[in-house]
Protein backbone atom coordinates (compact mmCIF):
# COMPACT_ATOMS: atom_id res chain seq x y z
CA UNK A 1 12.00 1.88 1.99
CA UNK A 2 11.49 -0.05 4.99
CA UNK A 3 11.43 3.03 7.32
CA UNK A 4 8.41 4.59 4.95
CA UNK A 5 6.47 1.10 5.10
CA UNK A 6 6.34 1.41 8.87
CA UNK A 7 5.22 4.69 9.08
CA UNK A 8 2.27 3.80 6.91
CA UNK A 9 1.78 0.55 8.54
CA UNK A 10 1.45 2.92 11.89
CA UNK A 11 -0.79 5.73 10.12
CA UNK A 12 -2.90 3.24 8.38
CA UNK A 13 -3.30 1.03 11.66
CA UNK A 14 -4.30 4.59 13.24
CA UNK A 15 -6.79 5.50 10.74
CA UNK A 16 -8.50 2.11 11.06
CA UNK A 17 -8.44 0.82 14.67
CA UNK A 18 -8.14 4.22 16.09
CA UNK A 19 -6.01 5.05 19.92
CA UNK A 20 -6.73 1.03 20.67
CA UNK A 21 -3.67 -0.59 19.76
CA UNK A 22 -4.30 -4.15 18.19
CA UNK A 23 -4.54 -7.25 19.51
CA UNK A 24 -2.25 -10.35 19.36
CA UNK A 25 -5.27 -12.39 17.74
CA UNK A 26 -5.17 -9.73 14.69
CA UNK A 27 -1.32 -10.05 14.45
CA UNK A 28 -1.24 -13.71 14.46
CA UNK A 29 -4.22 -14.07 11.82
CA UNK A 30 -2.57 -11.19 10.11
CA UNK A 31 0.85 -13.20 9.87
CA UNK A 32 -0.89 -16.76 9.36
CA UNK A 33 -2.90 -15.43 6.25
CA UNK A 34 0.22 -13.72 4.79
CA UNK A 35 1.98 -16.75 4.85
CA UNK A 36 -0.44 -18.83 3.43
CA UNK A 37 -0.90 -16.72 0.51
CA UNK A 38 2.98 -16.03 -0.38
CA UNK A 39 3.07 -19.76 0.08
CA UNK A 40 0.41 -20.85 -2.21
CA UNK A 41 1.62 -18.49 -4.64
CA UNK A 42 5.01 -19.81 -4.79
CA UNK A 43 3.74 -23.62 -4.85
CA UNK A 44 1.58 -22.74 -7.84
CA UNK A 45 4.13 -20.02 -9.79
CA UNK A 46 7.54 -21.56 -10.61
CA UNK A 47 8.68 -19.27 -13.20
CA UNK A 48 10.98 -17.18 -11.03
CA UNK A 49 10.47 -14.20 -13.75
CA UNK A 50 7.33 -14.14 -13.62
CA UNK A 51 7.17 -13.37 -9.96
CA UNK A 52 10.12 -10.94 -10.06
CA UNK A 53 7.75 -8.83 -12.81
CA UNK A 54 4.78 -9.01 -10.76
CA UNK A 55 6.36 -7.85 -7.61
CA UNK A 56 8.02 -4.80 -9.23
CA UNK A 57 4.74 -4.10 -10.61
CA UNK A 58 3.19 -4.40 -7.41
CA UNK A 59 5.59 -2.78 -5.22
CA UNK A 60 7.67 -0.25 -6.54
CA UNK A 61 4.75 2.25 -7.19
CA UNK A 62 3.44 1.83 -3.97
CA UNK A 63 6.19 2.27 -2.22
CA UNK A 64 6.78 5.74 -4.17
CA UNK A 65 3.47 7.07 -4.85
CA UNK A 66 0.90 5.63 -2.82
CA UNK A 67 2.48 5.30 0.80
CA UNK A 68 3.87 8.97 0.01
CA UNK A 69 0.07 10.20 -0.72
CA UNK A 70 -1.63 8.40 1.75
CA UNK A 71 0.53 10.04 4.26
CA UNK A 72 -0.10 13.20 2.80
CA UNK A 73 -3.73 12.40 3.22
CA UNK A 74 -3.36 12.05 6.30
CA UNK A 75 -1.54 15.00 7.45
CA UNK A 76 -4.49 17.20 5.18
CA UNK A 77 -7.10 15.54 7.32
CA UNK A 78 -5.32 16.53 10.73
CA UNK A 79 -4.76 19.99 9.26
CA UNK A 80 -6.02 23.26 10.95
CA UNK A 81 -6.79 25.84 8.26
CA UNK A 82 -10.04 24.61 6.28
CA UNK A 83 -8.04 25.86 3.09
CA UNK A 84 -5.20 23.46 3.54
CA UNK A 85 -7.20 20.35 4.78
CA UNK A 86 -8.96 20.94 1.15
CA UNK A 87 -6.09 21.18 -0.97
CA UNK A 88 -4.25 18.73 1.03
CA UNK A 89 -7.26 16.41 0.49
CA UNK A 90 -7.93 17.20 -3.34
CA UNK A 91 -4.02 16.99 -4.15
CA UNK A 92 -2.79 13.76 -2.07
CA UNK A 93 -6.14 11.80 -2.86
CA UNK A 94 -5.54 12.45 -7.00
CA UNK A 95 -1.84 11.27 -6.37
CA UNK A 96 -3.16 7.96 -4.62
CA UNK A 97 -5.51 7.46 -7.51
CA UNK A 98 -2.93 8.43 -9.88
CA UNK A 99 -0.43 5.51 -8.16
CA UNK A 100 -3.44 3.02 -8.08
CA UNK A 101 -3.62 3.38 -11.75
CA UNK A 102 -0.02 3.09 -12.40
CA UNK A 103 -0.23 0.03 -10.59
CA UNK A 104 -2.99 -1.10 -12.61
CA UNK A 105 -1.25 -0.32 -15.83
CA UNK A 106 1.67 -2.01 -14.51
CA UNK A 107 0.22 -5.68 -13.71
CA UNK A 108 -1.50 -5.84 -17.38
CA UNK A 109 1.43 -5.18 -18.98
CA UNK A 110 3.40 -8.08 -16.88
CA UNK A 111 0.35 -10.38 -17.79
CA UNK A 112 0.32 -9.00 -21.39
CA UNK A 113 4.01 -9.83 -21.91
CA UNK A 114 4.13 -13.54 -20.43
C-alpha cells in the first residue's frame, strides 16, 4: 500500500505543479496543517472505535479504487491513439466516481451506526 500511495502522491504532484518540483515552504505548510488536523481530531474524538471505523471508511477504498483509477486516468490522458485516451478516460474516470461514492456510502454508515 505504501508503494501505490507514492506513486500517486508523485502523479498527482505532476498533474498539479507540473515539471517544477515543489518547494520546501509547500512541504512544511503541507506537514504543519496535517498535523494540526490529526491532532485536533484526536484531542476532540476519544472513542478509539470510532476513529478506527472512520479511517477504514476513509482509507481502504481509496487506496483500492481511487489511487488505482486516478492512475489509470492518467496514463489515458498521456495516451497516443485518440481511441484509447477516450476509453481510458470514460472507464478510469467512472471507476474514480464509482470509489468516491463508495466512500461516501461508507462514512454514513460509520456515522449511522455510532
Amino acid at each position: 500500500y505504501p508503494l501505490l500511495c507514492f506513486c500517486f502522491r508523485e502523479c498527482l504532484e505532476h498533474m498539479i505543479y507540473g515539471v517544477n518540483p515543489r518547494t520546501y515552504r509547500l512541504n512544511a505548510t503541507f506537514a504543519i496543517c496535517t498535523s494540526l488536523t490529526v491532532g485536533l481530531i484526536a484531542s476532540f474524538l476519544t472513542e478509539i472505535i470510532l476513529i478506527l471505523d472512520m479511517v477504514s471508511a476513509l482509507a481502504g477504498v481509496p487506496l483500492v479504487i481511487i489511487f488505482p483509477g486516478l492512475l489509470g486516468l492518467r496514463s489515458g490522458i498521456e495516451s497516443s491513439s485518440r481511441l484509447q485516451r477516450i476509453l481510458y478516460i470514460c472507464f478510469n474516470s467512472a471507476y474514480v466516481a464509482m470509489g468516491v461514492v463508495l466512500v461516501f456510502i461508507g462514512v454514513v454508515t460509520t456515522l449511522l451506526t455510532l
